[in-house]
C-alpha atoms as a PDB file:
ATOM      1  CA  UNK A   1       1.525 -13.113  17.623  1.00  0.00           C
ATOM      2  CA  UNK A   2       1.544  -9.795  19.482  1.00  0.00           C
ATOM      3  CA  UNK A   3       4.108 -10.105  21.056  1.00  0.00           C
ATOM      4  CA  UNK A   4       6.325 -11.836  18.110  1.00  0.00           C
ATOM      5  CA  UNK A   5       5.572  -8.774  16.572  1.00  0.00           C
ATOM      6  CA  UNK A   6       6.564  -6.067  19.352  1.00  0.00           C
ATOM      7  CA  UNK A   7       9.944  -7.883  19.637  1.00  0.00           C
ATOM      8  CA  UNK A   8      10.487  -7.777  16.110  1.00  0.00           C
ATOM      9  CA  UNK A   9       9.216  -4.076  15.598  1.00  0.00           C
ATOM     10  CA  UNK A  10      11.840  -2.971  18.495  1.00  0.00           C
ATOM     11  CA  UNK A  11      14.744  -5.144  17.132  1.00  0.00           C
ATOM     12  CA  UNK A  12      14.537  -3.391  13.643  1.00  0.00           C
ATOM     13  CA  UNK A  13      13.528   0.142  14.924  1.00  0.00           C
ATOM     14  CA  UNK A  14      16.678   1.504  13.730  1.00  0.00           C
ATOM     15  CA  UNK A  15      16.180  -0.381  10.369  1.00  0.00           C
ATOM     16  CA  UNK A  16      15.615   0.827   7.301  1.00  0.00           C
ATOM     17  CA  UNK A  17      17.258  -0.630   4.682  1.00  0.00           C
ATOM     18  CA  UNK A  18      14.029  -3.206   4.007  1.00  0.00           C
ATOM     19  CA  UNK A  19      10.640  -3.093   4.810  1.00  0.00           C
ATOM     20  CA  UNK A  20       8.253  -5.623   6.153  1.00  0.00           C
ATOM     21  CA  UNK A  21       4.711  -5.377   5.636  1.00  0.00           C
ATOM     22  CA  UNK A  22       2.064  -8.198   6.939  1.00  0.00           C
ATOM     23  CA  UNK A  23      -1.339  -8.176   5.708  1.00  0.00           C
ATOM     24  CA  UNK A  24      -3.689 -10.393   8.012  1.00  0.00           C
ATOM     25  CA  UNK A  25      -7.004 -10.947   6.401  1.00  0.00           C
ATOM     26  CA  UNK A  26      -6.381  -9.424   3.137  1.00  0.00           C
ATOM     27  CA  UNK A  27      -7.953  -9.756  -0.207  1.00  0.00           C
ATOM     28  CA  UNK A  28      -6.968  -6.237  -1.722  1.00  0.00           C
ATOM     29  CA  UNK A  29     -10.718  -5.515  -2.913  1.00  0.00           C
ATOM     30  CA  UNK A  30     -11.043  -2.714  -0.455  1.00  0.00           C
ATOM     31  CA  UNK A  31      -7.503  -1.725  -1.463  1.00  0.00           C
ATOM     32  CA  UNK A  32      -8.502  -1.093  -4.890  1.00  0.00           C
ATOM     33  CA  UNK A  33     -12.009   0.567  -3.938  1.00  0.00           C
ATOM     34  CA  UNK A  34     -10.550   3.070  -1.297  1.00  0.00           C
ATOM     35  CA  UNK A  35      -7.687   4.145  -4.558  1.00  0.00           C
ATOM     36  CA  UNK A  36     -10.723   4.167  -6.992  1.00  0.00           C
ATOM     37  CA  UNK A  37     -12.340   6.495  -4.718  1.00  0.00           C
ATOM     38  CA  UNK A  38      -9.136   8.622  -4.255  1.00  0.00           C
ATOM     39  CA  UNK A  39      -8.487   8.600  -8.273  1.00  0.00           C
ATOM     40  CA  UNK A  40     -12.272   9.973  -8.661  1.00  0.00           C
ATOM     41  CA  UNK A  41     -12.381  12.547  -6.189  1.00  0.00           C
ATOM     42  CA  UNK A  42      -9.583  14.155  -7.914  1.00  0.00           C
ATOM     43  CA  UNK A  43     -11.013  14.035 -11.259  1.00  0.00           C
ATOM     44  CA  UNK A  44     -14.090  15.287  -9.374  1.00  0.00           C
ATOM     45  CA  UNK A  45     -12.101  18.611  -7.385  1.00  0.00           C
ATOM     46  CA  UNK A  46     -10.248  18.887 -11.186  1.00  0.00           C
ATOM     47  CA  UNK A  47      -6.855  18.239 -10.128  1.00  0.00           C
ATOM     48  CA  UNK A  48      -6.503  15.419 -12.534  1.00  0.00           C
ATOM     49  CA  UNK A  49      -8.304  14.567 -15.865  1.00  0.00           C
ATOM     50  CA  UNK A  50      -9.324  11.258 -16.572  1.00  0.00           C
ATOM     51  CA  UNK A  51      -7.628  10.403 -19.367  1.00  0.00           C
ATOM     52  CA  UNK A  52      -4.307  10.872 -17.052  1.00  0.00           C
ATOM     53  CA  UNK A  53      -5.309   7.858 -15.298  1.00  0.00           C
ATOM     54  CA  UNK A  54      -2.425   4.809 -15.683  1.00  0.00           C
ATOM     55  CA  UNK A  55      -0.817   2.658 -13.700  1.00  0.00           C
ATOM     56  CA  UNK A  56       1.256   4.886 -11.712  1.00  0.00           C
ATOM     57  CA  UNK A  57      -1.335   7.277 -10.443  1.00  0.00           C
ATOM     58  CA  UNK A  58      -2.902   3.666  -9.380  1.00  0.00           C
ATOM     59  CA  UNK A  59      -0.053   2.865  -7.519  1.00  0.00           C
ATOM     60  CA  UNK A  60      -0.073   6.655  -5.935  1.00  0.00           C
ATOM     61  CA  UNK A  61      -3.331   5.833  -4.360  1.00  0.00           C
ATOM     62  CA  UNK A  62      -2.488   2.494  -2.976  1.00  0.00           C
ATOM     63  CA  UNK A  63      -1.945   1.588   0.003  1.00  0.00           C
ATOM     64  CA  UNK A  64       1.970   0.777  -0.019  1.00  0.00           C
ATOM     65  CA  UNK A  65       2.333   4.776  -1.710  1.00  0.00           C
ATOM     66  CA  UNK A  66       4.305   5.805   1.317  1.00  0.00           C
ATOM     67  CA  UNK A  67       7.105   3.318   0.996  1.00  0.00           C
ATOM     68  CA  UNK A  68       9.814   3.783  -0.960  1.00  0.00           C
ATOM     69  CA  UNK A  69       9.435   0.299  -2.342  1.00  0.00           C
ATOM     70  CA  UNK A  70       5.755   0.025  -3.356  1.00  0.00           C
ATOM     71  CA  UNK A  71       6.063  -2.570  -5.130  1.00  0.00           C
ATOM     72  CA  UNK A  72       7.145  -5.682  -3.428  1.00  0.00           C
ATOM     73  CA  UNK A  73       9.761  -8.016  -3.793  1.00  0.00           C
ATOM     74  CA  UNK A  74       7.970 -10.843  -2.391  1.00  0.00           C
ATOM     75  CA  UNK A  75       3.991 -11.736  -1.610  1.00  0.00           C
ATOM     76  CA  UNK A  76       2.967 -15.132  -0.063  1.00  0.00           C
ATOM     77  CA  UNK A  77      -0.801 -16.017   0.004  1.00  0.00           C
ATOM     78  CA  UNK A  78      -1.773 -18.460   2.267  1.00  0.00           C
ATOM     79  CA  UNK A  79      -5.337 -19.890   1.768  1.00  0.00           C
END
């Protein structure tokens, strides 16, 4: 699989039009703990009240908030 990926990663290294993202092992609990933990640290420091808390400052603290895209087009679970 390592090497699957490598090839692909330096085909598309020039690519940015789409993004791939593969999640092995993932069940998006620790996801959502590490962003609740994120969220409340701010409301701790003051830099954000908690009634200002919705679905996009969610999405801030997720793990996809450095793509462009955060939200994806397409999710396949296996299991």
């Amino acid at each position: 699989i390592n090497e699957v990926l490598k090839k692909l990663d330096d085909a598309t290294k020039n690519y940015d039009k789409h993004y791939l993202n593969i999640a092995i092992a993932y069940g998006g609990q620790n996801e959502l703990v590490d962003a609740v933990k994120k969220i409340a640290l701010r409301i701790k420091d003051g830099s954000i009240d908690i009634n200002d808390i919705n679905k996009d400052v969610i999405e801030a603290n997720l793990y996809t908030a450095h793509l462009p895209q955060q939200s994806p087009d397409l999710i396949l679970r296996t299991s």
